[in-house]
C-alpha atoms as a PDB file:
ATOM      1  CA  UNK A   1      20.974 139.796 -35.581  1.00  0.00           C
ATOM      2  CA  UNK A   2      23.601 141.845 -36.952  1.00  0.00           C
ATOM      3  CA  UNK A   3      27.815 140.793 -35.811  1.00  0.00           C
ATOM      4  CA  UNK A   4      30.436 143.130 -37.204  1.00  0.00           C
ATOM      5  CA  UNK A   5      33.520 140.903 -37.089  1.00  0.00           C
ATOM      6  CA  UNK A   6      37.346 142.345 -37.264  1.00  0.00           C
ATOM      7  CA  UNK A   7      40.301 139.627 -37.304  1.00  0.00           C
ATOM      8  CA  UNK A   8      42.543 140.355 -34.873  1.00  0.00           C
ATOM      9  CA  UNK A   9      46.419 139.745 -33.672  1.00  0.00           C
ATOM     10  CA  UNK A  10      44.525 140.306 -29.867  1.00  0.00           C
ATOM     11  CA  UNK A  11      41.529 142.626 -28.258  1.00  0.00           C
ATOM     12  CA  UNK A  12      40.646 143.162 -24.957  1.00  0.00           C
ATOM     13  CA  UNK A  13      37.547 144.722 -22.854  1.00  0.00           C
ATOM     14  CA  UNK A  14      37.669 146.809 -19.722  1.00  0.00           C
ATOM     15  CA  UNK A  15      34.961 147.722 -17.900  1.00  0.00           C
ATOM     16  CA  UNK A  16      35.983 150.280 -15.231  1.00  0.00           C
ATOM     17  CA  UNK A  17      39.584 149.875 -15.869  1.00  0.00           C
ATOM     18  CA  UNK A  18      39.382 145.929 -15.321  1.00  0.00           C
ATOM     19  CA  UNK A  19      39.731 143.750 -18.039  1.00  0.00           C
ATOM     20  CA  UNK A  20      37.100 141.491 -18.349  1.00  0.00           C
ATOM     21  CA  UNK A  21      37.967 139.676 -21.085  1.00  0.00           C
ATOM     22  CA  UNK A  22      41.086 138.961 -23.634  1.00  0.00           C
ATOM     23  CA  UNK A  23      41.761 137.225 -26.120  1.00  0.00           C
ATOM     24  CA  UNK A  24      45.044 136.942 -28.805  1.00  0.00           C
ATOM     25  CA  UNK A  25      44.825 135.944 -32.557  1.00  0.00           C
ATOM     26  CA  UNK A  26      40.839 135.119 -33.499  1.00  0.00           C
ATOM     27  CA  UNK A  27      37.205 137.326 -34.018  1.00  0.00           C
ATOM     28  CA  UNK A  28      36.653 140.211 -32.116  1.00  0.00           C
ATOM     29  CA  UNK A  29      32.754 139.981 -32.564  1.00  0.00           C
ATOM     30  CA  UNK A  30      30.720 143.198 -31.847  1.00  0.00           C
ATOM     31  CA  UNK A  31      27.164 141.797 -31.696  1.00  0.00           C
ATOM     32  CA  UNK A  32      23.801 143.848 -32.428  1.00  0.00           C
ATOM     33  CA  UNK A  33      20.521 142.063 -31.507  1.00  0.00           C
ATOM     34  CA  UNK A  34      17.514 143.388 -32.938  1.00  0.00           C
ATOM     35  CA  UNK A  35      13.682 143.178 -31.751  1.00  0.00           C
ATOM     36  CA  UNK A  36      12.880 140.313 -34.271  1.00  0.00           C
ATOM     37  CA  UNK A  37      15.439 138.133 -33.632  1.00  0.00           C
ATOM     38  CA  UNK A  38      16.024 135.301 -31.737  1.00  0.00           C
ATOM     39  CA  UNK A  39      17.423 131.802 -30.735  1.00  0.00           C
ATOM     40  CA  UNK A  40      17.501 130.324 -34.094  1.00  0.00           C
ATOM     41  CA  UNK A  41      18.710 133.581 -35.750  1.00  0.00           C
ATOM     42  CA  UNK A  42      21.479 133.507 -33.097  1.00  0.00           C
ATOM     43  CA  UNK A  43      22.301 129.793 -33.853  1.00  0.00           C
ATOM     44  CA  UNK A  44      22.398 130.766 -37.554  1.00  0.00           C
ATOM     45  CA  UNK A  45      25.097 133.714 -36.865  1.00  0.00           C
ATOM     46  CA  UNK A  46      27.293 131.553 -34.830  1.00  0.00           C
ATOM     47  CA  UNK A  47      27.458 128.774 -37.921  1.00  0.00           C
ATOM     48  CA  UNK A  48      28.368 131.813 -39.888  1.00  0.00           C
ATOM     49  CA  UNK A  49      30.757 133.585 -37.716  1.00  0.00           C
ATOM     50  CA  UNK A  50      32.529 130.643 -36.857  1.00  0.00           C
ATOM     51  CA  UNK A  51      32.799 128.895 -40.125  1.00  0.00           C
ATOM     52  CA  UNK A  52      33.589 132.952 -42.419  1.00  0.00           C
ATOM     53  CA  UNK A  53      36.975 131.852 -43.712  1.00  0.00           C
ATOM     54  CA  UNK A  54      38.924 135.190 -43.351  1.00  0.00           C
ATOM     55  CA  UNK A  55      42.475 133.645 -42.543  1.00  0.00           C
ATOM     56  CA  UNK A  56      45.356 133.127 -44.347  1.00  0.00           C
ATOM     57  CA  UNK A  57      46.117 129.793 -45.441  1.00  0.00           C
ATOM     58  CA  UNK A  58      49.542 128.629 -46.798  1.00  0.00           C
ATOM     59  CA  UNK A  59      49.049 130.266 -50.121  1.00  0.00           C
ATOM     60  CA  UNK A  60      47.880 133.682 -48.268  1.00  0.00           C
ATOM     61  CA  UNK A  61      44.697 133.505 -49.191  1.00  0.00           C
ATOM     62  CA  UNK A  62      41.988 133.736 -47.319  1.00  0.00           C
ATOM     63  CA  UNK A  63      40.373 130.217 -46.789  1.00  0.00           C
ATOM     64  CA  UNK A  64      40.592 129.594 -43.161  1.00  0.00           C
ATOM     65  CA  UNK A  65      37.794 130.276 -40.525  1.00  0.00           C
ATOM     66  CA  UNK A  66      38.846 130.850 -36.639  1.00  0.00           C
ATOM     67  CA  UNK A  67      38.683 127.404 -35.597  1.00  0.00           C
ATOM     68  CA  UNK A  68      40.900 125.715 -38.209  1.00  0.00           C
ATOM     69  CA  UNK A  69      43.679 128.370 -36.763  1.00  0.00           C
ATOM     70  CA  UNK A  70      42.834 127.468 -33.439  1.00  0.00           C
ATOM     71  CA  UNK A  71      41.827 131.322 -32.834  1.00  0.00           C
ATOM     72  CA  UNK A  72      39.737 132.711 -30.312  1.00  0.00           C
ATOM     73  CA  UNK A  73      36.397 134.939 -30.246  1.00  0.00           C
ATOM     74  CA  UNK A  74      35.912 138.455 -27.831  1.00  0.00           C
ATOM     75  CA  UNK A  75      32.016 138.537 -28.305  1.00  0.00           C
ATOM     76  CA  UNK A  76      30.787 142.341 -26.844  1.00  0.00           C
ATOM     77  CA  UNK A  77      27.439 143.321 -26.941  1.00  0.00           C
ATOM     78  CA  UNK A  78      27.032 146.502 -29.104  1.00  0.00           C
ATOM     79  CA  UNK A  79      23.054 147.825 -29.183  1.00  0.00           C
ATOM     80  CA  UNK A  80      24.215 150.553 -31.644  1.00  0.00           C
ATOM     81  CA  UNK A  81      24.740 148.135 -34.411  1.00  0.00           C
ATOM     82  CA  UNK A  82      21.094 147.780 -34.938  1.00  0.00           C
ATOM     83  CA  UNK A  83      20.948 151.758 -35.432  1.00  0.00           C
ATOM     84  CA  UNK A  84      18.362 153.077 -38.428  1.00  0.00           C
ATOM     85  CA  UNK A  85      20.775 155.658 -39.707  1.00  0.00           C
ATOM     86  CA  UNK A  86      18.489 156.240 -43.238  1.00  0.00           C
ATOM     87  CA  UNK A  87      16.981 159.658 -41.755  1.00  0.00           C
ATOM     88  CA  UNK A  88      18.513 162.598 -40.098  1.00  0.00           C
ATOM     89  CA  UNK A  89      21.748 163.300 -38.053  1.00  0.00           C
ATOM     90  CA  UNK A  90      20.842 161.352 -35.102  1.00  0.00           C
ATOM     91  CA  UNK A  91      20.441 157.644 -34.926  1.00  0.00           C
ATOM     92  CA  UNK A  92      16.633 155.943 -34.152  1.00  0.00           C
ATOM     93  CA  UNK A  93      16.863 152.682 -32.209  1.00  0.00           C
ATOM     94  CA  UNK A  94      13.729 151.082 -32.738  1.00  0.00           C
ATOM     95  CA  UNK A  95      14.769 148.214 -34.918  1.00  0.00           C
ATOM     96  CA  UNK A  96      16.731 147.270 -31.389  1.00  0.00           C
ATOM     97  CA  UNK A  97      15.688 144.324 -29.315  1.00  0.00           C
ATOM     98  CA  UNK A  98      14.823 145.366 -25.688  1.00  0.00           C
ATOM     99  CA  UNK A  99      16.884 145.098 -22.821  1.00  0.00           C
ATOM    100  CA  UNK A 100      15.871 141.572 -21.645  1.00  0.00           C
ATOM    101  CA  UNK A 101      15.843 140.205 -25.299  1.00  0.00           C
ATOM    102  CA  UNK A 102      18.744 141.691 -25.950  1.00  0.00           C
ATOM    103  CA  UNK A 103      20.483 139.893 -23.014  1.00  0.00           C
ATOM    104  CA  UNK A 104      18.816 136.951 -23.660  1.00  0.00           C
ATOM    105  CA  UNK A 105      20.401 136.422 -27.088  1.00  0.00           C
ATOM    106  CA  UNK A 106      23.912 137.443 -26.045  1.00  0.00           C
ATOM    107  CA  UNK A 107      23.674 135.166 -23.867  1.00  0.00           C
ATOM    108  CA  UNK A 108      22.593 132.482 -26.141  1.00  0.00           C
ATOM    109  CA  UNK A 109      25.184 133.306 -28.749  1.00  0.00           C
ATOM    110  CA  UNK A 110      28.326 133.200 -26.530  1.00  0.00           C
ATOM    111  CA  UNK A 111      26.999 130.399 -24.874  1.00  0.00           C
ATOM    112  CA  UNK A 112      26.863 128.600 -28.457  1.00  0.00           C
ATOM    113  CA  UNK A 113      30.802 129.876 -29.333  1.00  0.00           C
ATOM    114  CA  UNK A 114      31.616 128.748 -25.683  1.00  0.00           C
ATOM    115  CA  UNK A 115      30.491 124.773 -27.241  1.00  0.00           C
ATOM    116  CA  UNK A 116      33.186 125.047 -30.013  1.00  0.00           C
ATOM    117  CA  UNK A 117      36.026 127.359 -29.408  1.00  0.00           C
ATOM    118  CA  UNK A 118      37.388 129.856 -26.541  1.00  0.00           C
ATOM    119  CA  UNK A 119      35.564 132.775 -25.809  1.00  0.00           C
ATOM    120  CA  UNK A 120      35.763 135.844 -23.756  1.00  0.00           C
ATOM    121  CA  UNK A 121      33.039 138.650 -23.192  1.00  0.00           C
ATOM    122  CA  UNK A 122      32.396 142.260 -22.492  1.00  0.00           C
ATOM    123  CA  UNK A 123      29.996 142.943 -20.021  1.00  0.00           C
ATOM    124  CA  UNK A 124      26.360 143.190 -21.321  1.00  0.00           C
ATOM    125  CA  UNK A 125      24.963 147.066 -21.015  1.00  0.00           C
ATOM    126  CA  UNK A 126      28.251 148.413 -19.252  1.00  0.00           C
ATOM    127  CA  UNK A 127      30.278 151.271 -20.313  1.00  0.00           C
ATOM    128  CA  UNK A 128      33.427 149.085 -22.373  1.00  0.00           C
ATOM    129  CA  UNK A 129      36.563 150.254 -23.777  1.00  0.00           C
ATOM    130  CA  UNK A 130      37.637 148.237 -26.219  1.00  0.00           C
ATOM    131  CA  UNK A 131      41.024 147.404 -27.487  1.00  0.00           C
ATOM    132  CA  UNK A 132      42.118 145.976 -30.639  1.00  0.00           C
ATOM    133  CA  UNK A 133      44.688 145.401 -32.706  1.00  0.00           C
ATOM    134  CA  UNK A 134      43.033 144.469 -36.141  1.00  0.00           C
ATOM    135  CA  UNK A 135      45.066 142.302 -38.666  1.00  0.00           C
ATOM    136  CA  UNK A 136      44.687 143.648 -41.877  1.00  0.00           C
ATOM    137  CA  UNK A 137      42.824 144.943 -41.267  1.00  0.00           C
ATOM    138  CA  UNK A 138      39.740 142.687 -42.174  1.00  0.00           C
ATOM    139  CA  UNK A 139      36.707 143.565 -40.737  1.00  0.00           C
ATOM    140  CA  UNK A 140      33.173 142.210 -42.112  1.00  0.00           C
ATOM    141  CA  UNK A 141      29.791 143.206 -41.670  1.00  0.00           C
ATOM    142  CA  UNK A 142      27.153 139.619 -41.025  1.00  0.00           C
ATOM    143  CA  UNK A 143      23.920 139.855 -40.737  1.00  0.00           C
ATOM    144  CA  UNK A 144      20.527 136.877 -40.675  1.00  0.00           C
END
Protein backbone atom coordinates (compact mmCIF):
# COMPACT_ATOMS: atom_id res chain seq x y z
CA UNK A 1 0.00 0.00 0.00
CA UNK A 2 1.74 2.85 -1.34
CA UNK A 3 0.39 6.90 0.05
CA UNK A 4 2.21 9.79 -1.57
CA UNK A 5 1.65 12.54 1.01
CA UNK A 6 2.09 16.52 0.19
CA UNK A 7 1.57 19.06 3.25
CA UNK A 8 -0.67 21.44 2.39
CA UNK A 9 -1.99 25.22 3.29
CA UNK A 10 -5.60 23.52 1.73
CA UNK A 11 -6.70 20.92 -1.26
CA UNK A 12 -9.83 20.20 -2.56
CA UNK A 13 -11.57 17.40 -4.93
CA UNK A 14 -14.22 17.89 -7.55
CA UNK A 15 -15.81 15.38 -9.18
CA UNK A 16 -17.93 16.82 -12.04
CA UNK A 17 -17.40 20.31 -11.01
CA UNK A 18 -18.72 19.57 -7.32
CA UNK A 19 -16.49 19.54 -4.62
CA UNK A 20 -16.62 16.62 -2.75
CA UNK A 21 -14.30 17.15 -0.32
CA UNK A 22 -11.96 20.08 1.32
CA UNK A 23 -9.87 20.44 3.59
CA UNK A 24 -7.31 23.59 4.86
CA UNK A 25 -3.83 23.14 6.53
CA UNK A 26 -3.05 19.06 6.95
CA UNK A 27 -2.09 15.76 4.40
CA UNK A 28 -3.38 15.66 1.15
CA UNK A 29 -2.97 11.76 0.90
CA UNK A 30 -3.02 10.21 -2.65
CA UNK A 31 -3.44 6.50 -1.83
CA UNK A 32 -2.30 3.44 -4.15
CA UNK A 33 -3.54 -0.03 -3.07
CA UNK A 34 -1.86 -2.86 -4.50
CA UNK A 35 -3.05 -6.65 -5.07
CA UNK A 36 -1.15 -7.91 -1.91
CA UNK A 37 -2.22 -5.67 0.44
CA UNK A 38 -4.64 -5.44 2.90
CA UNK A 39 -6.32 -4.52 6.29
CA UNK A 40 -3.32 -4.73 8.40
CA UNK A 41 -1.06 -3.12 5.74
CA UNK A 42 -3.68 -0.32 5.68
CA UNK A 43 -3.68 -0.05 9.55
CA UNK A 44 0.14 0.10 9.35
CA UNK A 45 0.03 3.20 6.74
CA UNK A 46 -2.40 5.12 8.75
CA UNK A 47 0.08 4.82 12.08
CA UNK A 48 2.61 6.09 9.64
CA UNK A 49 0.82 8.76 7.84
CA UNK A 50 -0.61 10.12 10.77
CA UNK A 51 2.24 10.07 13.15
CA UNK A 52 5.29 11.36 9.78
CA UNK A 53 6.33 14.53 11.59
CA UNK A 54 6.63 16.93 8.55
CA UNK A 55 5.51 20.25 10.40
CA UNK A 56 7.17 22.99 11.67
CA UNK A 57 7.57 23.24 15.22
CA UNK A 58 8.66 26.44 17.11
CA UNK A 59 12.24 26.10 16.10
CA UNK A 60 11.11 25.47 12.26
CA UNK A 61 11.99 22.27 12.16
CA UNK A 62 10.21 19.67 11.18
CA UNK A 63 9.00 17.59 14.26
CA UNK A 64 5.32 17.80 14.18
CA UNK A 65 2.89 15.19 12.60
CA UNK A 66 -0.81 16.41 11.43
CA UNK A 67 -2.52 15.79 14.54
CA UNK A 68 -0.30 17.68 17.01
CA UNK A 69 -1.20 20.84 14.55
CA UNK A 70 -4.64 19.96 14.65
CA UNK A 71 -4.46 19.52 10.65
CA UNK A 72 -6.65 17.71 8.50
CA UNK A 73 -6.26 14.71 5.85
CA UNK A 74 -7.92 14.79 1.90
CA UNK A 75 -7.43 10.93 1.36
CA UNK A 76 -8.10 10.28 -2.79
CA UNK A 77 -7.80 7.10 -4.20
CA UNK A 78 -5.04 7.09 -6.92
CA UNK A 79 -4.69 3.34 -8.75
CA UNK A 80 -1.74 4.81 -10.75
CA UNK A 81 0.49 4.93 -7.78
CA UNK A 82 0.95 1.25 -7.85
CA UNK A 83 2.23 1.66 -11.64
CA UNK A 84 5.44 -0.79 -12.69
CA UNK A 85 7.19 1.93 -14.60
CA UNK A 86 10.78 -0.34 -14.80
CA UNK A 87 10.01 -1.32 -18.62
CA UNK A 88 8.96 0.65 -21.58
CA UNK A 89 7.08 4.00 -22.20
CA UNK A 90 3.81 2.90 -21.02
CA UNK A 91 2.90 1.99 -17.52
CA UNK A 92 1.82 -2.00 -16.56
CA UNK A 93 -0.73 -2.18 -13.75
CA UNK A 94 -0.52 -5.52 -12.54
CA UNK A 95 1.05 -4.95 -9.18
CA UNK A 96 -2.61 -3.05 -8.68
CA UNK A 97 -5.22 -4.45 -6.38
CA UNK A 98 -8.57 -5.07 -8.23
CA UNK A 99 -11.44 -3.00 -8.24
CA UNK A 100 -13.29 -4.46 -5.19
CA UNK A 101 -9.98 -4.77 -3.15
CA UNK A 102 -9.05 -1.71 -4.05
CA UNK A 103 -12.30 -0.17 -2.64
CA UNK A 104 -12.24 -2.25 0.10
CA UNK A 105 -8.99 -0.84 1.52
CA UNK A 106 -9.83 2.81 0.82
CA UNK A 107 -12.41 2.31 2.57
CA UNK A 108 -10.71 0.81 5.47
CA UNK A 109 -8.00 3.42 5.55
CA UNK A 110 -10.21 6.57 5.66
CA UNK A 111 -12.38 4.90 7.86
CA UNK A 112 -9.23 4.43 10.29
CA UNK A 113 -8.13 8.49 9.79
CA UNK A 114 -11.94 9.22 10.28
CA UNK A 115 -11.20 7.51 14.28
CA UNK A 116 -8.44 10.15 14.95
CA UNK A 117 -8.58 13.30 12.99
CA UNK A 118 -10.90 15.07 10.20
CA UNK A 119 -11.03 13.69 6.96
CA UNK A 120 -12.44 14.37 3.61
CA UNK A 121 -12.42 12.08 0.39
CA UNK A 122 -12.39 11.97 -3.34
CA UNK A 123 -14.66 9.75 -4.83
CA UNK A 124 -13.33 6.15 -5.34
CA UNK A 125 -12.85 5.32 -9.35
CA UNK A 126 -14.32 8.81 -10.54
CA UNK A 127 -12.72 11.19 -12.82
CA UNK A 128 -11.15 13.95 -9.84
CA UNK A 129 -9.56 17.18 -10.25
CA UNK A 130 -7.57 17.90 -7.66
CA UNK A 131 -6.51 21.11 -6.12
CA UNK A 132 -3.70 21.91 -3.96
CA UNK A 133 -1.80 24.33 -2.63
CA UNK A 134 1.39 22.48 -1.28
CA UNK A 135 3.42 24.12 1.60
CA UNK A 136 6.84 23.86 0.88
CA UNK A 137 6.50 22.21 -0.76
CA UNK A 138 6.96 18.82 1.17
CA UNK A 139 5.74 15.98 -0.40
CA UNK A 140 6.83 12.25 0.68
CA UNK A 141 6.61 9.06 -0.85
CA UNK A 142 5.27 5.96 2.12
CA UNK A 143 5.05 2.80 1.38
CA UNK A 144 4.41 -0.98 3.77
Amino acid sequence: MIALIQRVKQAKVEVAQEVVGEISQGLLVLLGVEKDDDHNKAERLVEKVLHYRIFSDELGKMNLNVQQIQGQVLVVSQFTLAADTQKGLRPSFSNGAAPSLALTLYDYFVEKCREKIDTATGQFAADMQVSLQNDGPVTFWLQV
